[in-house]
PDB file of N, CA and C in Angstrom:
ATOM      1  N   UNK A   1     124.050  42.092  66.041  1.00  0.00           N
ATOM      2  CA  UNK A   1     124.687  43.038  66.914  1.00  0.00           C
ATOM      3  C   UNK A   1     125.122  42.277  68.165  1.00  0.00           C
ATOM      4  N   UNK A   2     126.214  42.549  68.722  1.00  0.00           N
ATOM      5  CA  UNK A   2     126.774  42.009  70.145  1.00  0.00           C
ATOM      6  C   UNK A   2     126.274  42.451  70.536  1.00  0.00           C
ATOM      7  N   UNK A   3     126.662  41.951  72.359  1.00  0.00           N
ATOM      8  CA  UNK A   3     126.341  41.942  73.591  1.00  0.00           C
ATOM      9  C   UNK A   3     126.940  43.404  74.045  1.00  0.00           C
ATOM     10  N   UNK A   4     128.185  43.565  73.688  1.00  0.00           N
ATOM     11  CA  UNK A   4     129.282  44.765  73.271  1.00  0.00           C
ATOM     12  C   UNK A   4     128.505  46.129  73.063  1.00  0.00           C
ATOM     13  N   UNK A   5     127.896  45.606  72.180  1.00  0.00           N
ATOM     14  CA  UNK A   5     127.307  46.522  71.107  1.00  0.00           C
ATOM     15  C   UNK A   5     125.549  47.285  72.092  1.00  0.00           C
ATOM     16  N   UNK A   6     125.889  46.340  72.347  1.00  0.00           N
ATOM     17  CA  UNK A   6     123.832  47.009  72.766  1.00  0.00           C
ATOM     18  C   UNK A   6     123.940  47.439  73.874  1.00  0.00           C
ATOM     19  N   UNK A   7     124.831  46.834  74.897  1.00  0.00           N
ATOM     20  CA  UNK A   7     125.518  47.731  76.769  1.00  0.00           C
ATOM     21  C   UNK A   7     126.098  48.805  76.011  1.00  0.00           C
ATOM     22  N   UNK A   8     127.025  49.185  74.985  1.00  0.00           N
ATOM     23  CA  UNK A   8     127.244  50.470  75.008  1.00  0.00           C
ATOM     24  C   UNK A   8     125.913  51.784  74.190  1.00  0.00           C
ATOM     25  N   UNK A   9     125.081  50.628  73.491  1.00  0.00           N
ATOM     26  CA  UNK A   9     123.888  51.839  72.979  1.00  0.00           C
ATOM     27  C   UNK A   9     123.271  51.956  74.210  1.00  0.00           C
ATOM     28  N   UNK A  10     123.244  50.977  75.280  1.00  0.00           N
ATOM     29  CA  UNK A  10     121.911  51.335  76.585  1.00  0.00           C
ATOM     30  C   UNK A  10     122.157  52.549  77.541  1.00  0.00           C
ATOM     31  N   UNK A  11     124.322  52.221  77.185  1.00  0.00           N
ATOM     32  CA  UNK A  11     124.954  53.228  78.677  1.00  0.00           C
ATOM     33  C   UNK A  11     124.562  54.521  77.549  1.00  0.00           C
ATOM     34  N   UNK A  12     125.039  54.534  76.550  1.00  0.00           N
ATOM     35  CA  UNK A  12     125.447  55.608  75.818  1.00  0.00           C
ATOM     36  C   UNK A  12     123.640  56.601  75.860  1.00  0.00           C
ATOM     37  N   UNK A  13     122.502  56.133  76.040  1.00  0.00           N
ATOM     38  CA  UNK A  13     121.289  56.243  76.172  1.00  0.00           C
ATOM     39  C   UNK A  13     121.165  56.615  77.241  1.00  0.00           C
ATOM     40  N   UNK A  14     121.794  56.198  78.003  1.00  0.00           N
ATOM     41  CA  UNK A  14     121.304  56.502  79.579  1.00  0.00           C
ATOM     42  C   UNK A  14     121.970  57.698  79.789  1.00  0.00           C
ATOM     43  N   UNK A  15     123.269  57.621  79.878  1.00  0.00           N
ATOM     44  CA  UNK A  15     124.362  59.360  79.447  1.00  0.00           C
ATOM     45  C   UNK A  15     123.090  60.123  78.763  1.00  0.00           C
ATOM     46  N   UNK A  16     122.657  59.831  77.705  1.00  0.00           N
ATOM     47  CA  UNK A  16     121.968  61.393  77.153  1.00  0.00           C
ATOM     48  C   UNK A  16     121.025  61.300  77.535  1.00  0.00           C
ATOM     49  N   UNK A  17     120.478  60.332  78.381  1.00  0.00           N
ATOM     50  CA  UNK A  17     119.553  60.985  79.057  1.00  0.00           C
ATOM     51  C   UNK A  17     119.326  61.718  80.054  1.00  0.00           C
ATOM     52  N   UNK A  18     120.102  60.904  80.835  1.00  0.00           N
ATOM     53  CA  UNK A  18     121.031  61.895  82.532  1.00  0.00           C
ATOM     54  C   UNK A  18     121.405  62.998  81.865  1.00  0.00           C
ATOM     55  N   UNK A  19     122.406  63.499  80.762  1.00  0.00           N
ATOM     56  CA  UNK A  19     122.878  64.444  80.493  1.00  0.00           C
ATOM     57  C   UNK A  19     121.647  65.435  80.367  1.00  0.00           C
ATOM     58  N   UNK A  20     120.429  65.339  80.018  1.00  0.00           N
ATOM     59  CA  UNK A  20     119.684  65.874  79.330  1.00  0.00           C
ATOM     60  C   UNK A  20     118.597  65.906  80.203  1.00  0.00           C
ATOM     61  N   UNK A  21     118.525  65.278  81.246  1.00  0.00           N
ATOM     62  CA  UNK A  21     117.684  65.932  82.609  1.00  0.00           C
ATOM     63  C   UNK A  21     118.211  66.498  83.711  1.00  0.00           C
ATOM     64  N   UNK A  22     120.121  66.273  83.677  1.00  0.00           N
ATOM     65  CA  UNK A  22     120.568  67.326  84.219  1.00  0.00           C
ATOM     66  C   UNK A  22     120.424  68.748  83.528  1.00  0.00           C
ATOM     67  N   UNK A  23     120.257  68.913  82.414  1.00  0.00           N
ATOM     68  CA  UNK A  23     120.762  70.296  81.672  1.00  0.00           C
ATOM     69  C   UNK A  23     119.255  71.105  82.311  1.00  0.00           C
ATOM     70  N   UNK A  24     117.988  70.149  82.030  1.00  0.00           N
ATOM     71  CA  UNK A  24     116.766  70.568  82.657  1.00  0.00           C
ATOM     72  C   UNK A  24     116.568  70.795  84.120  1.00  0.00           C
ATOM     73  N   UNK A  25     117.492  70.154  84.766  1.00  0.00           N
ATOM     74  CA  UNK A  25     117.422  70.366  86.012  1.00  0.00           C
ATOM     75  C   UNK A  25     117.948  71.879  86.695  1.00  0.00           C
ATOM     76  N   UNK A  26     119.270  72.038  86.008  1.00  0.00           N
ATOM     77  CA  UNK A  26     120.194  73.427  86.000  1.00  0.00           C
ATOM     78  C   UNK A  26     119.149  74.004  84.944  1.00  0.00           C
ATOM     79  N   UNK A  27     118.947  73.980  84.221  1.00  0.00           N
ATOM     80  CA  UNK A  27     118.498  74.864  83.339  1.00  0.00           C
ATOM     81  C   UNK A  27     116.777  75.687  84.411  1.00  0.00           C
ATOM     82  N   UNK A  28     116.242  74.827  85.275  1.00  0.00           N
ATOM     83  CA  UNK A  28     115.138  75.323  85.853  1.00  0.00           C
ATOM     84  C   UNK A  28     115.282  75.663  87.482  1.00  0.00           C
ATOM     85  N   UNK A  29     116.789  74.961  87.564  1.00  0.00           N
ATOM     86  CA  UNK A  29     117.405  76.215  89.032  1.00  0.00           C
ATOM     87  C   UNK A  29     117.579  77.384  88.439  1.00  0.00           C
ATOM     88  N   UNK A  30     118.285  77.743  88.015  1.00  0.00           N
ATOM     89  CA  UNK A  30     118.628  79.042  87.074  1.00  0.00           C
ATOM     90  C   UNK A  30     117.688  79.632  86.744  1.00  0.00           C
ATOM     91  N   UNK A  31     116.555  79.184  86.079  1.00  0.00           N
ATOM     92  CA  UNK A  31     115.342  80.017  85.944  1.00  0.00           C
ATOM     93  C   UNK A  31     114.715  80.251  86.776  1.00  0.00           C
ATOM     94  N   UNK A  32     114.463  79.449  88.120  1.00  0.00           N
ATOM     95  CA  UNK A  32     114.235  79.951  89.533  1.00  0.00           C
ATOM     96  C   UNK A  32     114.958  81.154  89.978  1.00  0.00           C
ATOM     97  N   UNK A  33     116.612  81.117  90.036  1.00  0.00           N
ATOM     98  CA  UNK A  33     116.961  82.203  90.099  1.00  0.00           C
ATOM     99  C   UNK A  33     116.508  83.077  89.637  1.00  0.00           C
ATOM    100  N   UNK A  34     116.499  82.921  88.488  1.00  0.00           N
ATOM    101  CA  UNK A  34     116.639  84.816  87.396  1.00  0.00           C
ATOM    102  C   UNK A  34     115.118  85.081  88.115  1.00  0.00           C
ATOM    103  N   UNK A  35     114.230  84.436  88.074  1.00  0.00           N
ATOM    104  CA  UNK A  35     112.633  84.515  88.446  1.00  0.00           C
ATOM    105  C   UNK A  35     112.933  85.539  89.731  1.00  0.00           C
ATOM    106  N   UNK A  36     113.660  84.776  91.184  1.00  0.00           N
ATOM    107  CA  UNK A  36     113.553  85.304  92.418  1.00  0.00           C
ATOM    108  C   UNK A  36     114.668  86.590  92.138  1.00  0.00           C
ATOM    109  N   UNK A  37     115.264  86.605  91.446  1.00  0.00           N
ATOM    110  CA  UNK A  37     115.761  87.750  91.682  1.00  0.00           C
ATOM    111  C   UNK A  37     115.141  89.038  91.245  1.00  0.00           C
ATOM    112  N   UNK A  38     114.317  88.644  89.857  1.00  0.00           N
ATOM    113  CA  UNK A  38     113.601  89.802  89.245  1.00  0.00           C
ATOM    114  C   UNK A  38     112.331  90.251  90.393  1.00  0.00           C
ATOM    115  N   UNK A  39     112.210  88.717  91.291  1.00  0.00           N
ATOM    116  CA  UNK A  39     111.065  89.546  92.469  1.00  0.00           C
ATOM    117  C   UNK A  39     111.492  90.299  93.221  1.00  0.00           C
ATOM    118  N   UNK A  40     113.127  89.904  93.573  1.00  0.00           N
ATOM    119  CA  UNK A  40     113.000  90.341  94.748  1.00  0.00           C
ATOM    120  C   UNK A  40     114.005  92.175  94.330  1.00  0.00           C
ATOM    121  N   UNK A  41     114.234  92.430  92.931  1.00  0.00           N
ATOM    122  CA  UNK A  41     114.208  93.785  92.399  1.00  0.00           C
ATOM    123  C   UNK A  41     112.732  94.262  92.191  1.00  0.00           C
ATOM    124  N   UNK A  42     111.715  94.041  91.753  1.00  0.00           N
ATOM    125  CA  UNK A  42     110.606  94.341  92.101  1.00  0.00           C
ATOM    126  C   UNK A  42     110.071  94.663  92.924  1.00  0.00           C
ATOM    127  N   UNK A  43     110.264  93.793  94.244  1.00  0.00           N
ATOM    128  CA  UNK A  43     110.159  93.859  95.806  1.00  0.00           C
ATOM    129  C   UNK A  43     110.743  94.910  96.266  1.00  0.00           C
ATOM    130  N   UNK A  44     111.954  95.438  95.757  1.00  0.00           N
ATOM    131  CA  UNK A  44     112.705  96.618  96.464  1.00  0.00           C
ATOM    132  C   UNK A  44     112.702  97.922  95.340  1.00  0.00           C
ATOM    133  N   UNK A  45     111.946  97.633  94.585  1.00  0.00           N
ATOM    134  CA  UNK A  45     111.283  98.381  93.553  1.00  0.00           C
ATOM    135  C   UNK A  45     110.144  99.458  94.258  1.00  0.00           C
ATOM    136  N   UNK A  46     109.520  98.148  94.662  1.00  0.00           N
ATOM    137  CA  UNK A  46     108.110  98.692  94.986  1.00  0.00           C
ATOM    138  C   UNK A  46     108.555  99.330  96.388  1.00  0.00           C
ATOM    139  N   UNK A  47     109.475  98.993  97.359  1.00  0.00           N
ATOM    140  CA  UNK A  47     109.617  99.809  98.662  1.00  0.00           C
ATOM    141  C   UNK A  47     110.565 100.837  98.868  1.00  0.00           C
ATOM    142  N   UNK A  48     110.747 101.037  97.664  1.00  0.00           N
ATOM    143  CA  UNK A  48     111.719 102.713  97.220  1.00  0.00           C
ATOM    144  C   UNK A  48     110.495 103.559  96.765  1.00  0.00           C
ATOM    145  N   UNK A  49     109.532 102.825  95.768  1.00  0.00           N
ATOM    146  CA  UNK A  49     107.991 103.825  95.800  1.00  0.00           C
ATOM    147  C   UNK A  49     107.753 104.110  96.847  1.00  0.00           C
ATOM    148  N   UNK A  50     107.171 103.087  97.980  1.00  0.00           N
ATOM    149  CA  UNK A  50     106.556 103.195  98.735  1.00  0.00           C
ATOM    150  C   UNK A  50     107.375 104.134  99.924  1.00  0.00           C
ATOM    151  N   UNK A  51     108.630 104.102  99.917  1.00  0.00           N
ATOM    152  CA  UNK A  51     109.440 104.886 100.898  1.00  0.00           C
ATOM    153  C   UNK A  51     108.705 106.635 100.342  1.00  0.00           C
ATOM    154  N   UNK A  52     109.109 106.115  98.651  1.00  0.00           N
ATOM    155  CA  UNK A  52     108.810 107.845  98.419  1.00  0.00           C
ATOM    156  C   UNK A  52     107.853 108.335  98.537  1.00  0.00           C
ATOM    157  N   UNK A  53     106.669 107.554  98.690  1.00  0.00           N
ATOM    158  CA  UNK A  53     105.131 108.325  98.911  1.00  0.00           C
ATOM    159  C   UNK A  53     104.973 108.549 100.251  1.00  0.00           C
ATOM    160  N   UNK A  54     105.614 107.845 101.167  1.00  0.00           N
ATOM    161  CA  UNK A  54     105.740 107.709 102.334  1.00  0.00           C
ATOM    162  C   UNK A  54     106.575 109.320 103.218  1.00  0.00           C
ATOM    163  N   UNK A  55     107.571 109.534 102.302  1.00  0.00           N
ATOM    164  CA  UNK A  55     108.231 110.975 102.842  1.00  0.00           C
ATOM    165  C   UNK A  55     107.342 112.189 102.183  1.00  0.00           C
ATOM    166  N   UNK A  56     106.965 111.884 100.896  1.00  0.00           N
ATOM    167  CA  UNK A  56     105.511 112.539 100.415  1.00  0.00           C
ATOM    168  C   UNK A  56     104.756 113.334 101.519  1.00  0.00           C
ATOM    169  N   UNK A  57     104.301 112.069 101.495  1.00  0.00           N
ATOM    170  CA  UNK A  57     103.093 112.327 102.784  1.00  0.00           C
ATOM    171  C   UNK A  57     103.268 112.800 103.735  1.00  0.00           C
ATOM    172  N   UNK A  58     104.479 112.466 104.608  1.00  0.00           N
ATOM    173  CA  UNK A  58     104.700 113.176 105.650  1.00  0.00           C
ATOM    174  C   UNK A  58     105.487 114.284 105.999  1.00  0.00           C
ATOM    175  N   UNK A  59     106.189 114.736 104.422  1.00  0.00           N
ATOM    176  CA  UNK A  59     105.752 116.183 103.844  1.00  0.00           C
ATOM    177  C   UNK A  59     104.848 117.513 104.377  1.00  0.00           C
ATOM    178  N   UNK A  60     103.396 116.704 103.497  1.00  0.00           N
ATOM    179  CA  UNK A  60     102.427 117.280 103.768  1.00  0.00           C
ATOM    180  C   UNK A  60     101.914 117.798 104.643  1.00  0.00           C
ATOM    181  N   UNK A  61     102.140 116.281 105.688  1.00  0.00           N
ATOM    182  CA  UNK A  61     101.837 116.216 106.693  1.00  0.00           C
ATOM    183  C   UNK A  61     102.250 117.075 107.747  1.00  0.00           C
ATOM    184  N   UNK A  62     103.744 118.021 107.622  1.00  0.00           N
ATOM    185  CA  UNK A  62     104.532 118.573 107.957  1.00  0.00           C
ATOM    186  C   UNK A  62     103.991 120.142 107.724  1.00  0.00           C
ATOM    187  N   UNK A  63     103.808 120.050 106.354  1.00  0.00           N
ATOM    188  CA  UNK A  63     103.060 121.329 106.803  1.00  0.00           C
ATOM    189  C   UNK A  63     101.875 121.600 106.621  1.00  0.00           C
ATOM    190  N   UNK A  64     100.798 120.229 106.609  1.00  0.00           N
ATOM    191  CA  UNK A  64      99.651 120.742 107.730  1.00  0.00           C
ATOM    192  C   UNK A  64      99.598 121.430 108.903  1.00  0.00           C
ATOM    193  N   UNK A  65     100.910 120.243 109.241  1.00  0.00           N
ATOM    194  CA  UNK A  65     101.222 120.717 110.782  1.00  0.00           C
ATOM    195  C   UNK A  65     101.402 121.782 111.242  1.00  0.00           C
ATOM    196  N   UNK A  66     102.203 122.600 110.727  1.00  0.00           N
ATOM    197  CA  UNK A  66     102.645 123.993 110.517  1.00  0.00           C
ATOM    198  C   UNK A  66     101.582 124.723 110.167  1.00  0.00           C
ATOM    199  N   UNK A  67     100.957 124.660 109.650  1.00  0.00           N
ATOM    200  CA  UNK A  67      99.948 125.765 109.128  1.00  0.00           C
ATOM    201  C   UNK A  67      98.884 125.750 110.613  1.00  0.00           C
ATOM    202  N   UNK A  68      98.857 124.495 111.092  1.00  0.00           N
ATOM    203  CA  UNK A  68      97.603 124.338 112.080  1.00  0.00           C
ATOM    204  C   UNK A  68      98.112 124.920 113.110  1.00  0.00           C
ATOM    205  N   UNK A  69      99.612 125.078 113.489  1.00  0.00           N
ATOM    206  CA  UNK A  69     100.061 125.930 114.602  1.00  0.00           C
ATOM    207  C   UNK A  69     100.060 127.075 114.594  1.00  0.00           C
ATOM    208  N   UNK A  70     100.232 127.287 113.389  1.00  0.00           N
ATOM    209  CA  UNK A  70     100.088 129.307 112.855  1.00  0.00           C
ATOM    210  C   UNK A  70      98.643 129.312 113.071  1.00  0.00           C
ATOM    211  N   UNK A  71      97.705 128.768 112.555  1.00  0.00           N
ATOM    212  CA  UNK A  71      96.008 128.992 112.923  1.00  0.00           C
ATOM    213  C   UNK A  71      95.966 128.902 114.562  1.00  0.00           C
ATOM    214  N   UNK A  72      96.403 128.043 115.005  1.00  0.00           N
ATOM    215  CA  UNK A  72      96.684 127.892 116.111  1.00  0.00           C
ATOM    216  C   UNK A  72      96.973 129.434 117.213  1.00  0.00           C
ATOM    217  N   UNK A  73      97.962 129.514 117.007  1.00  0.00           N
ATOM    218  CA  UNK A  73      98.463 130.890 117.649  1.00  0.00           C
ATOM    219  C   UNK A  73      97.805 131.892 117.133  1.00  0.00           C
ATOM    220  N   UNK A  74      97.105 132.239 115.808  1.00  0.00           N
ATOM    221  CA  UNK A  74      96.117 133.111 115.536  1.00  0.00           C
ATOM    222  C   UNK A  74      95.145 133.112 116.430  1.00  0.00           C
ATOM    223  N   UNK A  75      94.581 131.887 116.897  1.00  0.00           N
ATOM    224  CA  UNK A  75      93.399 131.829 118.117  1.00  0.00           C
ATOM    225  C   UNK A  75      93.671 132.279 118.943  1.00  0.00           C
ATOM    226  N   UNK A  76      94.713 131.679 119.363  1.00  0.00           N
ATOM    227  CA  UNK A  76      94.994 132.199 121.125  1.00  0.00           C
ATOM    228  C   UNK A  76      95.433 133.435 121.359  1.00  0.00           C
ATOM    229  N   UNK A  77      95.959 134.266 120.107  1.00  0.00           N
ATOM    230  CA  UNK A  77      96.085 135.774 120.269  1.00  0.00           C
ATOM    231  C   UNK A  77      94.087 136.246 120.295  1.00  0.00           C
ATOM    232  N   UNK A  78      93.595 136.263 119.065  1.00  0.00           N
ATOM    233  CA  UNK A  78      92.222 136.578 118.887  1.00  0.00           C
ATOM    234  C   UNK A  78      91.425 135.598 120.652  1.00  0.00           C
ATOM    235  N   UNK A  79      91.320 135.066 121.233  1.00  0.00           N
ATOM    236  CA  UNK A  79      90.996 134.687 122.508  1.00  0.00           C
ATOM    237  C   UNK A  79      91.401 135.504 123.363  1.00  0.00           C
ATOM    238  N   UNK A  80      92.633 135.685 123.605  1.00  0.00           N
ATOM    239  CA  UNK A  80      93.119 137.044 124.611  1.00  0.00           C
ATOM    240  C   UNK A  80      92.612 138.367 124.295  1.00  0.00           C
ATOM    241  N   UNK A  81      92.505 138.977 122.999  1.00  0.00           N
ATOM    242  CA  UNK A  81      91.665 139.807 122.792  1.00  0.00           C
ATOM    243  C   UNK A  81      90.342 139.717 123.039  1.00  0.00           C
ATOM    244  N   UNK A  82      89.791 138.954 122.986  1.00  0.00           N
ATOM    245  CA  UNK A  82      87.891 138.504 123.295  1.00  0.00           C
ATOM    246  C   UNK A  82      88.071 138.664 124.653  1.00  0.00           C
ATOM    247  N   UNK A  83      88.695 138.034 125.282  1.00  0.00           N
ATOM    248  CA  UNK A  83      88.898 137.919 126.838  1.00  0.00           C
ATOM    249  C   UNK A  83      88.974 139.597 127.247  1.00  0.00           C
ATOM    250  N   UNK A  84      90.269 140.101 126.990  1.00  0.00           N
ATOM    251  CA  UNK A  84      89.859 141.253 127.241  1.00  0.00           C
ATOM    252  C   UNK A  84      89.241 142.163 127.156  1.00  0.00           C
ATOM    253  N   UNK A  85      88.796 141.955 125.804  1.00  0.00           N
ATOM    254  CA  UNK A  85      87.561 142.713 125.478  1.00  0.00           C
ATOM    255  C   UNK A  85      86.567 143.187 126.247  1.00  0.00           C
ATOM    256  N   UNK A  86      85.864 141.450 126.846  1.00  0.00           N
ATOM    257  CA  UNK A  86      84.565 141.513 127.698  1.00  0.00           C
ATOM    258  C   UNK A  86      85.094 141.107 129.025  1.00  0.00           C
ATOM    259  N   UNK A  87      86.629 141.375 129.465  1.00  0.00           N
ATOM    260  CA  UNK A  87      86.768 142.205 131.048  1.00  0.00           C
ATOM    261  C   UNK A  87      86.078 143.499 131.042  1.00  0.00           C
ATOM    262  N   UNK A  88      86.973 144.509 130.151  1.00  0.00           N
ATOM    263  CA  UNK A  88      86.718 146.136 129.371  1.00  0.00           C
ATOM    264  C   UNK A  88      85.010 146.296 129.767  1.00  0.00           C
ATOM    265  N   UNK A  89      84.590 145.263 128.842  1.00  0.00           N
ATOM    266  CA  UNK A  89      83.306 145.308 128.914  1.00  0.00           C
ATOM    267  C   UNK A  89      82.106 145.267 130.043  1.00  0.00           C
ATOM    268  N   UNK A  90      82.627 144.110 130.532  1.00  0.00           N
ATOM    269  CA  UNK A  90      82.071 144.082 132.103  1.00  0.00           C
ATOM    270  C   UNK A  90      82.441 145.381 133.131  1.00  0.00           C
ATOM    271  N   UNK A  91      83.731 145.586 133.411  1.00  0.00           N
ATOM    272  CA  UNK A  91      83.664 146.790 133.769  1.00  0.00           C
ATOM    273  C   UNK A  91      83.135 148.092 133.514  1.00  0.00           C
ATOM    274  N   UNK A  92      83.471 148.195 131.984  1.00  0.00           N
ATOM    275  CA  UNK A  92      82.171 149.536 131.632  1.00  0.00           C
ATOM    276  C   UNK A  92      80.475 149.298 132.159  1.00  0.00           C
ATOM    277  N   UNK A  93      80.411 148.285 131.723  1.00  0.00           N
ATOM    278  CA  UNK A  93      79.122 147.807 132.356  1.00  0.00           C
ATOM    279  C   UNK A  93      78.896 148.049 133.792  1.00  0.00           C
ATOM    280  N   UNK A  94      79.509 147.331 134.504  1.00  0.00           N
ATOM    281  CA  UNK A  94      79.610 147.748 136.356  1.00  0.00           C
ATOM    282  C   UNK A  94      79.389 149.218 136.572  1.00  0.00           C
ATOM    283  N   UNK A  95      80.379 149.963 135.756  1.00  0.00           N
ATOM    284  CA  UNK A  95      79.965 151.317 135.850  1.00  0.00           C
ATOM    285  C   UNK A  95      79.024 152.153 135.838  1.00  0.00           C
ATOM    286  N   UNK A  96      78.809 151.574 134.517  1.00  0.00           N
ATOM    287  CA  UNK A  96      77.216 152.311 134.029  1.00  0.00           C
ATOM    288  C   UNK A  96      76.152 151.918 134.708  1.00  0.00           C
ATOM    289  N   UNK A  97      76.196 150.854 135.618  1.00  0.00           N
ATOM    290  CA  UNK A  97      74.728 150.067 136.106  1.00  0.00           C
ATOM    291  C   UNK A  97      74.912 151.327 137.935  1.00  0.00           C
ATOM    292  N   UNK A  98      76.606 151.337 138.187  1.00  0.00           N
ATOM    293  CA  UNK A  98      76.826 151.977 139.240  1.00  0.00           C
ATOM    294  C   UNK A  98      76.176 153.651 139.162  1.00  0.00           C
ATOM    295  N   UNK A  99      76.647 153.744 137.831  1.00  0.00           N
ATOM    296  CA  UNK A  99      76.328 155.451 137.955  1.00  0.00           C
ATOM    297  C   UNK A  99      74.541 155.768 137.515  1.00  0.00           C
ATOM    298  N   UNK A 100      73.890 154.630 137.005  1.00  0.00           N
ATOM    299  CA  UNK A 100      72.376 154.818 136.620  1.00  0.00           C
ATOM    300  C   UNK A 100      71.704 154.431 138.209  1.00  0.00           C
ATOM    301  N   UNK A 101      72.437 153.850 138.886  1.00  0.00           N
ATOM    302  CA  UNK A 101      71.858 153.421 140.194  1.00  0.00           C
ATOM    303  C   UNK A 101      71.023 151.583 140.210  1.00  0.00           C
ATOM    304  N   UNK A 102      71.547 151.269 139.289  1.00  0.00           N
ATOM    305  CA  UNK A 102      70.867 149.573 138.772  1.00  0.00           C
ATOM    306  C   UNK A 102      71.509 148.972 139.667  1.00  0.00           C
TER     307      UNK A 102
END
């Protein structure tokens, strides 16, 4: 075999090899890609859940709220009644202690 002959089996070797750790090279950017992209749909996967449990909750939270203001204003009516009640009361009382002579 020539001199000819064996520089073009070494280049021709070296080509498929370069060729063939470039293809690995692109071939494992690319799979990096597809990888980060499936995270980062996952990633915005998970914070469309999390948005929705999030309006969920503060939902709820909404009308806890509401309900605790209606209990709320139930008190403070039932308080004004107590209140007046035992004005009513005290005064009948004053009376009765006035007219027994106490």
């Amino acid at each position: 075999m020539g001199i000819a002959s064996e520089v073009g089996f070494e280049v021709g070797g070296n080509l498929a090899r370069g060729g063939l750790l470039m293809h690995s090279a692109i071939q494992g950017t690319l799979d990096g890609i597809r990888v980060r992209r499936e995270r980062a749909v996952d990633s915005v996967q998970e914070l469309a859940i999390r948005l929705q449990e999030a309006r969920g909750a503060q939902r709820a939270a909404e009308r806890r709220a509401a309900s605790a203001e209606g209990q709320l204003g139930d008190a403070l009516a039932e308080l004004r009644l107590l209140r007046q009640a035992l004005r009513d009361e005290k005064r009948l009382t004053a009376g009765l202690r006035e007219a027994i002579g106490v």
